[in-house]
Protein backbone atom coordinates (compact mmCIF):
# COMPACT_ATOMS: atom_id res chain seq x y z
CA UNK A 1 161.08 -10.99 -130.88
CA UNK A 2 163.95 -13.09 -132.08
CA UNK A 3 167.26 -11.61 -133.21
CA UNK A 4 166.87 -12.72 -137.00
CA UNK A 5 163.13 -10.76 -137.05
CA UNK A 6 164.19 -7.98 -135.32
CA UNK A 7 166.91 -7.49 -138.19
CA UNK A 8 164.54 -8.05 -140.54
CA UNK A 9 162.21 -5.15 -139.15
CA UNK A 10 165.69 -2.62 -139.58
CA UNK A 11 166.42 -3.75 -143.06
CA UNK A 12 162.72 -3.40 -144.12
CA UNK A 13 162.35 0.14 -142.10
CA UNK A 14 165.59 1.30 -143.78
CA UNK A 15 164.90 0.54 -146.91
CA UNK A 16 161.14 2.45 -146.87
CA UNK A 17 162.62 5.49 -144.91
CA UNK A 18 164.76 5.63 -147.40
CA UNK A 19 162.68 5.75 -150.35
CA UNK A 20 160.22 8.08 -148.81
CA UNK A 21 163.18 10.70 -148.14
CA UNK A 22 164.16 10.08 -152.26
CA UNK A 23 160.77 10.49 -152.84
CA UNK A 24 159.94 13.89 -150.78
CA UNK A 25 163.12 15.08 -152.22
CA UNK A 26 162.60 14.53 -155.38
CA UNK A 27 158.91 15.37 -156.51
CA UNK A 28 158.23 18.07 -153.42
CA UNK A 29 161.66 19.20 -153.06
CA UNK A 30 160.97 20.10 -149.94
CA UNK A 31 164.03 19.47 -146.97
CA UNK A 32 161.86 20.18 -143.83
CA UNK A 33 159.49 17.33 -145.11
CA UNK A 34 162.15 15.38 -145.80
CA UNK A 35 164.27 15.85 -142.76
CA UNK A 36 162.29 13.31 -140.80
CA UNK A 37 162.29 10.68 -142.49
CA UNK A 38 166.68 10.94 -142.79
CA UNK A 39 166.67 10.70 -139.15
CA UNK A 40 164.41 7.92 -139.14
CA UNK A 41 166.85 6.09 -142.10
CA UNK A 42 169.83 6.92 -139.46
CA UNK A 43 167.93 5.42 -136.63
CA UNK A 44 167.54 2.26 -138.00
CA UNK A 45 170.71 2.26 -139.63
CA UNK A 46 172.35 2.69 -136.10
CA UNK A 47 170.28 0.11 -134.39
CA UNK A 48 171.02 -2.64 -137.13
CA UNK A 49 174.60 -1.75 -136.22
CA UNK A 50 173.90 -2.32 -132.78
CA UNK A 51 172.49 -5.16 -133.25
CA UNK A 52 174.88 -7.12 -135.58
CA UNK A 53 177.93 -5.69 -133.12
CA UNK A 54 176.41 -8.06 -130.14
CA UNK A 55 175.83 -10.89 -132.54
């Protein structure tokens, strides 16, 4: 997989990670469902950043 997909894959994964744990939050308002899908936002976050530092 190319650089430019790859990027592509971490914008679009942040972006529904992110929703989901605003959505959890806000109509279950429950943190331990929520919790997993933060970490899963700050994975991706952190591997974008990995991968724009080498580019």
């Amino acid at each position: 997989m190319n650089e430019d997909r790859l990027r592509s894959v971490y914008v679009v994964g942040i972006m529904v990670s992110a929703y989901v744990f605003w959505y959890v939050l806000s109509s279950l308002e429950s943190y331990l469902y929520a919790i997993p899908f933060a970490l899963a936002t700050v994975f991706f976050v952190v591997r974008l950043r990995m991968l724009t530092a080498d580019s």
